[in-house]
Protein backbone atom coordinates (compact mmCIF):
# COMPACT_ATOMS: atom_id res chain seq x y z
CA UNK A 1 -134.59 41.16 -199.10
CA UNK A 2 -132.18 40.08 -201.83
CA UNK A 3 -133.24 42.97 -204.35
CA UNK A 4 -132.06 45.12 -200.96
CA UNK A 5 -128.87 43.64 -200.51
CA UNK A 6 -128.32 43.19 -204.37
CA UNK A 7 -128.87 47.10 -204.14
CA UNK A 8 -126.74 47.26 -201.33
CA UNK A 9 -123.63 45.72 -203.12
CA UNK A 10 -124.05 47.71 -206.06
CA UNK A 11 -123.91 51.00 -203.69
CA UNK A 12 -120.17 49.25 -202.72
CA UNK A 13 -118.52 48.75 -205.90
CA UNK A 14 -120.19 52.50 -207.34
CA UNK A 15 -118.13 53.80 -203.81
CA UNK A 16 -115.09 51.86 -204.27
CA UNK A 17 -114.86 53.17 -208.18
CA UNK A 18 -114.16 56.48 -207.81
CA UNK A 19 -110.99 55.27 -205.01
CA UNK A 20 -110.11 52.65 -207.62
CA UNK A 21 -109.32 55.17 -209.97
CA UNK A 22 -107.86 57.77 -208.00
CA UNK A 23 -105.49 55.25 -207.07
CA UNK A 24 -104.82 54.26 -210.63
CA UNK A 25 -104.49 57.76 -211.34
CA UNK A 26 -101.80 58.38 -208.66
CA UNK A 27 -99.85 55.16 -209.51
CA UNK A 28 -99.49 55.95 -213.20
CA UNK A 29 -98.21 59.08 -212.44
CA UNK A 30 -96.04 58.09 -209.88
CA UNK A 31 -94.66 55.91 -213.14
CA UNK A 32 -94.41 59.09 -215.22
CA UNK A 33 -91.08 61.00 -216.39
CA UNK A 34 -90.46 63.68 -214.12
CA UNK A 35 -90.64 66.57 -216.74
CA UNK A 36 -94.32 65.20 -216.87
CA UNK A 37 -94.73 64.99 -213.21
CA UNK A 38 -93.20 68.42 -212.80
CA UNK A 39 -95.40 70.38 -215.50
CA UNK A 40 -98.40 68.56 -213.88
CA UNK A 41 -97.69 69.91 -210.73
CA UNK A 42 -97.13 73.23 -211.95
CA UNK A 43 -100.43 73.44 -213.55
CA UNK A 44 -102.03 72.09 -210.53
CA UNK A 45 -100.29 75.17 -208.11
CA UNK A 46 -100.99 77.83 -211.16
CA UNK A 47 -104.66 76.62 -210.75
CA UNK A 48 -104.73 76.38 -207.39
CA UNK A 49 -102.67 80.16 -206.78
CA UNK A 50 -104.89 81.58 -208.99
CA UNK A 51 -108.46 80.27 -206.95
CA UNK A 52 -106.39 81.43 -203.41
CA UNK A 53 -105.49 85.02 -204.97
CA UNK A 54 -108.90 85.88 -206.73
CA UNK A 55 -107.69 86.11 -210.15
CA UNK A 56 -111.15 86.20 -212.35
CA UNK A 57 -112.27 88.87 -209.72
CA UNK A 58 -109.10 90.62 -210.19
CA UNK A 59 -109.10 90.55 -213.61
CA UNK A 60 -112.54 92.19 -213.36
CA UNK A 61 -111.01 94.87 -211.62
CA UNK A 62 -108.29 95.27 -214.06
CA UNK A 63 -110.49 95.03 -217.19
CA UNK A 64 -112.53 97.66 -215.99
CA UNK A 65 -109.67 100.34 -215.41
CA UNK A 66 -108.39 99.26 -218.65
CA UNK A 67 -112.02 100.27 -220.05
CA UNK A 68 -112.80 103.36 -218.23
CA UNK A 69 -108.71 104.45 -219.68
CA UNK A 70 -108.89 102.76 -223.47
CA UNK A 71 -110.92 106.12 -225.08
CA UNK A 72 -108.30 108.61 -223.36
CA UNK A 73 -105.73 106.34 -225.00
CA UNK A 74 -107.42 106.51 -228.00
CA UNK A 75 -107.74 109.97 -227.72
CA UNK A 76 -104.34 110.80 -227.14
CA UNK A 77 -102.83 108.39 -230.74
CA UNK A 78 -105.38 109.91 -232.38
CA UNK A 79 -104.44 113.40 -231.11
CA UNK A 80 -101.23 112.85 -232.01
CA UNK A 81 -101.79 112.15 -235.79
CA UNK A 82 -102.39 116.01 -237.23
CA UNK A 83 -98.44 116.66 -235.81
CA UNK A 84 -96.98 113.55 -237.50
CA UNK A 85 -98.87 113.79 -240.67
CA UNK A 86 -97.78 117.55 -241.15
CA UNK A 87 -93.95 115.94 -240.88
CA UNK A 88 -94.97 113.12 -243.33
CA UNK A 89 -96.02 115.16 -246.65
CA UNK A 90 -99.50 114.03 -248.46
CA UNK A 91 -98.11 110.04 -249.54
CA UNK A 92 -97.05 109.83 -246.44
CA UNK A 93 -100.60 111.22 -244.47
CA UNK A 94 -101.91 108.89 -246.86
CA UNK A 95 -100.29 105.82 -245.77
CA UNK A 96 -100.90 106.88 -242.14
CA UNK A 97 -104.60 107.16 -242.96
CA UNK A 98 -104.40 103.60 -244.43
CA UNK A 99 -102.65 102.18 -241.54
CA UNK A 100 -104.67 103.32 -238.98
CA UNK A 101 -107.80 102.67 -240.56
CA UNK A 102 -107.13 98.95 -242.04
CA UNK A 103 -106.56 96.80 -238.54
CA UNK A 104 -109.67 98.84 -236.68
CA UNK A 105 -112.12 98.29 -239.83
CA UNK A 106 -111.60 94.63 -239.68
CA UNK A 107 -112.91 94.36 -236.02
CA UNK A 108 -115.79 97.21 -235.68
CA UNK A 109 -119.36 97.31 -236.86
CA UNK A 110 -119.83 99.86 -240.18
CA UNK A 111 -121.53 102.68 -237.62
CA UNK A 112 -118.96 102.51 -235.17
CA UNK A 113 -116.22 102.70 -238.30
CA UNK A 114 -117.84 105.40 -239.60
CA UNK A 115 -117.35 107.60 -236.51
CA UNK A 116 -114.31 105.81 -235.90
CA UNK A 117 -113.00 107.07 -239.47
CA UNK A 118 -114.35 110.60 -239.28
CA UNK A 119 -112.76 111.11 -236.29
CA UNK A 120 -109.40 109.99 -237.96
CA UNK A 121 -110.02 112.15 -240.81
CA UNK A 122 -110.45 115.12 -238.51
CA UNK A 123 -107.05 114.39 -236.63
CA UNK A 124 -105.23 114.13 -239.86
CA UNK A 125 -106.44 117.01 -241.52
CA UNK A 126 -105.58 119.66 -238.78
CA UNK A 127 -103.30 119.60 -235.40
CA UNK A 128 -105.18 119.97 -232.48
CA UNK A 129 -102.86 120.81 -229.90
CA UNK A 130 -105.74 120.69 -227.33
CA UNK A 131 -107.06 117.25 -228.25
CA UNK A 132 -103.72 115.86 -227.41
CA UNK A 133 -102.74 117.92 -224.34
CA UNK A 134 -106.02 116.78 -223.01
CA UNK A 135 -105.91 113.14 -224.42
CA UNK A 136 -102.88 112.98 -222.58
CA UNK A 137 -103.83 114.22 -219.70
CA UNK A 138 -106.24 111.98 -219.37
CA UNK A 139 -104.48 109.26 -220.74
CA UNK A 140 -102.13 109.64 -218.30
CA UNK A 141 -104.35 109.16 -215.10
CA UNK A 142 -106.65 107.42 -216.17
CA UNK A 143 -103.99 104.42 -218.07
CA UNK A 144 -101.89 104.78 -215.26
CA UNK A 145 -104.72 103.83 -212.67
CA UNK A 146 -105.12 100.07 -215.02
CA UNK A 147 -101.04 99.93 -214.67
CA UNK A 148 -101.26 100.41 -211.48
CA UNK A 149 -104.17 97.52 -210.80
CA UNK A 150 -101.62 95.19 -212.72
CA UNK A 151 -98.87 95.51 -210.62
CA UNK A 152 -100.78 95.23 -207.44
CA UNK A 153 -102.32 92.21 -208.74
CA UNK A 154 -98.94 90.72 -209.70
CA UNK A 155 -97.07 91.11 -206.83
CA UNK A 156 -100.54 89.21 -204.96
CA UNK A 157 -99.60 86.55 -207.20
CA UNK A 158 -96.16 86.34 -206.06
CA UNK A 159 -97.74 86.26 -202.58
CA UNK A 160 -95.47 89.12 -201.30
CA UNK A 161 -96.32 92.59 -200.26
CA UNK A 162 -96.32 94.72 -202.79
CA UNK A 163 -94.16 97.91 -203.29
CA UNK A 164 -95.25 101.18 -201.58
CA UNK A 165 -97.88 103.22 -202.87
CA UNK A 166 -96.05 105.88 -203.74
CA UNK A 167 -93.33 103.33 -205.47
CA UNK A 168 -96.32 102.21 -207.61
CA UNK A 169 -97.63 105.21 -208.74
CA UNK A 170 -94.61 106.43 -210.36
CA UNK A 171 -93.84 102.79 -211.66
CA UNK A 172 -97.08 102.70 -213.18
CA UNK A 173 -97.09 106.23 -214.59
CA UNK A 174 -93.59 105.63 -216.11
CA UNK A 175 -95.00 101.98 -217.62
CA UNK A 176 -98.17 104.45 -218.86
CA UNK A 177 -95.66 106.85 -220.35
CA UNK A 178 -93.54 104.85 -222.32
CA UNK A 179 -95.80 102.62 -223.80
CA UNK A 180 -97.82 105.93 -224.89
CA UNK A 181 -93.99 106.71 -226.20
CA UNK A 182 -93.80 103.30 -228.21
CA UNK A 183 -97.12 103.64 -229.81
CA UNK A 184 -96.75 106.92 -231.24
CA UNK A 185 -93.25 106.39 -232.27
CA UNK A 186 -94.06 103.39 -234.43
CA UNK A 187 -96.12 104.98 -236.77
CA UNK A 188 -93.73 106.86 -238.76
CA UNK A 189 -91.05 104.03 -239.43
CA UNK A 190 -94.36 101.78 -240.31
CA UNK A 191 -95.23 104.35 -242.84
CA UNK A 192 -92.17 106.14 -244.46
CA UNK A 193 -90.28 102.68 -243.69
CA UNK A 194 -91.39 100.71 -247.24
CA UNK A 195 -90.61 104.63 -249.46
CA UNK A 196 -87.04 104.24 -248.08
CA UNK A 197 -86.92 100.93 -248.84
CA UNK A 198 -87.91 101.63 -252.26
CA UNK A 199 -85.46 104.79 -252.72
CA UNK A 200 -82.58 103.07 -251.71
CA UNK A 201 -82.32 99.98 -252.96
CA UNK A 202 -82.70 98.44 -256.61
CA UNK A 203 -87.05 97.47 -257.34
CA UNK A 204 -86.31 93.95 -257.07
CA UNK A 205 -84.20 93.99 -253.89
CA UNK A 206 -87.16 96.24 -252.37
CA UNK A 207 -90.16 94.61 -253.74
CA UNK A 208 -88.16 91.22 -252.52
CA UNK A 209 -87.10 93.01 -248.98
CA UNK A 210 -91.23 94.29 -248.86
CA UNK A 211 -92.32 90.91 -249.25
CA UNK A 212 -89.77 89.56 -246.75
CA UNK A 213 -90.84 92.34 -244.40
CA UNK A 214 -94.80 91.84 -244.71
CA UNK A 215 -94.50 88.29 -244.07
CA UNK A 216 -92.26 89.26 -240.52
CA UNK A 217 -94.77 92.04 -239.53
CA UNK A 218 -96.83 89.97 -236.77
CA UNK A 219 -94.36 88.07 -235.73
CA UNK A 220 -92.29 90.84 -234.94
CA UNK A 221 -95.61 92.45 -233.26
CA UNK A 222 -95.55 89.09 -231.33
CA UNK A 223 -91.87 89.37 -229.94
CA UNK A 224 -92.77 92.78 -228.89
CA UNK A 225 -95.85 91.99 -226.96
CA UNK A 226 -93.99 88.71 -225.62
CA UNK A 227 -91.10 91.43 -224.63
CA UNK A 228 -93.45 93.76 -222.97
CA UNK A 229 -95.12 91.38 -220.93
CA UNK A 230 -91.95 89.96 -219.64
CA UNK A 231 -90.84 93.36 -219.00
CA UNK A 232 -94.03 93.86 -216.89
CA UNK A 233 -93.42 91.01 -214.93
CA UNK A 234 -90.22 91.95 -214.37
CA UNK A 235 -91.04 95.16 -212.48
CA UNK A 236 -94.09 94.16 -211.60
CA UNK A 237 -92.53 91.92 -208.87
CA UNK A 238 -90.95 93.69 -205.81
CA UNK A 239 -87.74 91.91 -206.31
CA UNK A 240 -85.47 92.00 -209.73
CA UNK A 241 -84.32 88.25 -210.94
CA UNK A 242 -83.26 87.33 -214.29
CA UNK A 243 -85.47 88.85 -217.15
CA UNK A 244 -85.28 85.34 -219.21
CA UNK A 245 -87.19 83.62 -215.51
CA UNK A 246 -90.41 85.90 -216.25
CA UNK A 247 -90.81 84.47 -220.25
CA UNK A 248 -92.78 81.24 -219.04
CA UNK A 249 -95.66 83.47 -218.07
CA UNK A 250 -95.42 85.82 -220.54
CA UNK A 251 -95.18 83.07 -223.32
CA UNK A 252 -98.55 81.56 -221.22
CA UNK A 253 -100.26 85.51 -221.28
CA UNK A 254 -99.96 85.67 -225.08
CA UNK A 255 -101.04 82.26 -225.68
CA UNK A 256 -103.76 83.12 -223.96
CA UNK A 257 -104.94 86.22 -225.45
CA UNK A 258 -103.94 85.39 -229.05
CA UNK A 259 -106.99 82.22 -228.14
CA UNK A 260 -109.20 84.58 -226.41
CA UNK A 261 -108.72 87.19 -229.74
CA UNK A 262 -109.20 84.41 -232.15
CA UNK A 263 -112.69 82.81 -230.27
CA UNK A 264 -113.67 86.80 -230.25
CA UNK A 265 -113.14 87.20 -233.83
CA UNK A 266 -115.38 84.08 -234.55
CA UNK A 267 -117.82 85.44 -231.87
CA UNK A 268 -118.02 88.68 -234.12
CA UNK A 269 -118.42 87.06 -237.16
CA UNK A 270 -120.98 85.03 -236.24
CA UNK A 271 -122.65 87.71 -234.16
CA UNK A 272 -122.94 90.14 -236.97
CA UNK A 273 -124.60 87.41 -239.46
CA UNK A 274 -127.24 86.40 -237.30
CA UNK A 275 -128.89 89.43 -236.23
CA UNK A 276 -128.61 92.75 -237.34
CA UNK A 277 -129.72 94.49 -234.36
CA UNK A 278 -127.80 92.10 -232.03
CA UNK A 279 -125.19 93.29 -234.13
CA UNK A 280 -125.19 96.56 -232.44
CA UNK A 281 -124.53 95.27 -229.10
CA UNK A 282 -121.50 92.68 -230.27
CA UNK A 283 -118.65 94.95 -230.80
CA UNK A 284 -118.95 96.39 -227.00
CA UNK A 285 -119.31 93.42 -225.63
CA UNK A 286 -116.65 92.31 -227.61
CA UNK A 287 -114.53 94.94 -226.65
CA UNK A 288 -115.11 94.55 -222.79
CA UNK A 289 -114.98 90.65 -223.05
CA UNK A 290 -111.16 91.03 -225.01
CA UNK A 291 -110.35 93.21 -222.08
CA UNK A 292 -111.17 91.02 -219.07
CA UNK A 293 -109.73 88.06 -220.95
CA UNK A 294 -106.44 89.77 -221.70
CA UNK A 295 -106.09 90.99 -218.02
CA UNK A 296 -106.68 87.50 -217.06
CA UNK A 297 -103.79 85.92 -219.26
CA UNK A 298 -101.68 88.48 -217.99
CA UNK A 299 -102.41 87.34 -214.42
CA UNK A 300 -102.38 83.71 -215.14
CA UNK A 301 -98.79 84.24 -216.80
CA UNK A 302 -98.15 85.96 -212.83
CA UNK A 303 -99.28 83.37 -211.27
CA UNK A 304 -97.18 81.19 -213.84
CA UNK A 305 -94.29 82.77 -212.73
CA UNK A 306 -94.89 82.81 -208.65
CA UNK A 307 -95.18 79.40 -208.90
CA UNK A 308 -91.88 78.39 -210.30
CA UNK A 309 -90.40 80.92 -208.13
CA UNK A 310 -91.31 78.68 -205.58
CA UNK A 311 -90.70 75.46 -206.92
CA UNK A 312 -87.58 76.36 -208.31
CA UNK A 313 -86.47 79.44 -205.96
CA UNK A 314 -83.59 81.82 -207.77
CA UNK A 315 -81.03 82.32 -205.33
CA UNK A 316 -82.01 86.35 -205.25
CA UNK A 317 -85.48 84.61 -204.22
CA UNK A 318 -86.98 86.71 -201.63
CA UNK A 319 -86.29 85.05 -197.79
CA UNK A 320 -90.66 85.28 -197.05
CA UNK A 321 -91.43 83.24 -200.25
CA UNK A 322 -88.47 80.91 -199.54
CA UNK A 323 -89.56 80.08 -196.19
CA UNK A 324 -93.10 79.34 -197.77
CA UNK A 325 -91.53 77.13 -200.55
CA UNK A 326 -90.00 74.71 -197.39
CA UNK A 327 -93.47 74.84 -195.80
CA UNK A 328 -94.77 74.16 -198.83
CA UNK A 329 -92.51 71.15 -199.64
CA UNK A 330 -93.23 69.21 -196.11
């Protein structure tokens, strides 16, 4: 009888610990600067948005247009290569040969390289004016369909009906378009830009200016990814506010993915050392996993954004998600 009620007291005070410290919890933050209280409570909605709007399975969904359009986008740089090396002379199809080949061979097994590089070798050596018409072509659909799944998927976030279909189609083709624009555009200032250094200014000024400029290379890759994601949030949303209120989730997206590439890159590494034949099967599943974890930091940096849209509602802020800000207040 006393072992039961011994027993029975022990039962109380295990029940009355987990109260206790919920109401410690709420009591020291109650006591906590409001900055603190404020970023708490905006993780707490990001978490919660992003449970109530299916982001992992929409991030699926997104990853896997992303895959099905990466080798037409592939296809379509790579098409492209034959036409700008013919402009470029033989240094400069030999710097473009370098470029394209140095970030890829860092990141892919030696058998995938290898058809990786003679398919690079191919492009460069003769235009094929049907590769790229059909690269793009499929390019086109195919990396317009992924677009497409990201703005539908960010305007869910914001918890407001997204554009029309129509709307979103050419939105997403025009996104598809110009970032197909940007890519191919940047290889010939990346490779002629360090010979014009060099030809215009004195060696020490351009070794000194080369140097300055190698060390600024990913950062300046950095503000452009930061800029593009902030432009995607931008337009992704069916209303326009102020550009600078979308860089909190794009400064949360490449966070993100710059972890998710790093843990990747370990993942590799130690894939490849283990096993040899696992070794096979790491760089696709690599490739996939970098994919779904990039769409999902670019949906958690959405969801980011919704949420201080309605905690701190711009005065352009749409009259649906302002009445749900006041319900969500009481």
């Amino acid at each position: 009888m006393a072992s039961g009620s011994w027993w029975s007291r022990m039962e109380a005070v295990l029940d009355a610990i987990p109260m206790a410290l919920l109401r410690r919890s709420i009591a020291v933050f109650n006591r906590a600067p409001r900055p603190v209280r404020q970023t708490w409570r905006l993780v707490l909605r990001t978490l919660r948005g992003a449970a109530q709007d299916r982001v992992p399975g929409l991030a699926a969904e997104a990853a896997l247009f992303s895959l099905i359009s990466l080798p037409a986008l592939l296809l379509a740089i790579l098409g492209s290569l034959g036409f700008i090396a013919e402009t470029l002379g033989p240094a400069g199809t030999e710097a473009l040969r370098q470029l394209v080949l140095e970030v890829p061979e860092a990141f892919l097994s030696e058998r995938t390289f290898a058809a990786y590089e003679q398919t690079v070798e191919a492009m460069l050596a003769q235009r094929r004016g049907s590769v790229i018409s059909i690269g793009i072509l499929l390019s086109l659909w195919t990396g317009s369909r992924a677009m497409h799944r990201y703005l539908e998927t960010i305007a869910i976030a914001y918890g407001v009906s997204p554009r029309r279909l129509g709307q979103r189609r050419l939105l997403a083709l025009g996104l598809t378009v110009a970032g197909l624009l940007g890519a191919v555009a940047l290889l010939p200032p990346l490779v002629l830009g360090p010979d014009l250094i060099e030809s215009m200014a004195p060696p020490a000024v351009a070794a000194a200016t080369l140097h300055v400029l190698d060390l600024l290379f990913w950062p300046a890759v950095g503000v452009l990814v930061l800029l593009g994601l902030a432009t995607l949030y931008h337009l992704g949303a069916p209303w326009h506010t102020p550009w600078r209120r979308d860089l909190p989730g794009a400064v949360l997206a490449m966070a993100l993915w710059l972890a998710a590439a790093a843990a990747l890159r370990a993942y590799l590494a130690f894939s490849v050392q283990d096993d040899a034949a696992y070794s096979q099967l790491a760089v696709p599943i690599a490739v996939v996993l970098w994919l779904y974890l990039t769409a999902l930091a670019v949906l958690l940096g959405a969801e980011v954004n919704a949420v201080i849209e309605k905690m701190w509602p711009h005065e352009r802020h749409p009259w649906r998600l302002r009445r749900r800000t006041a319900e969500d207040s009481q």
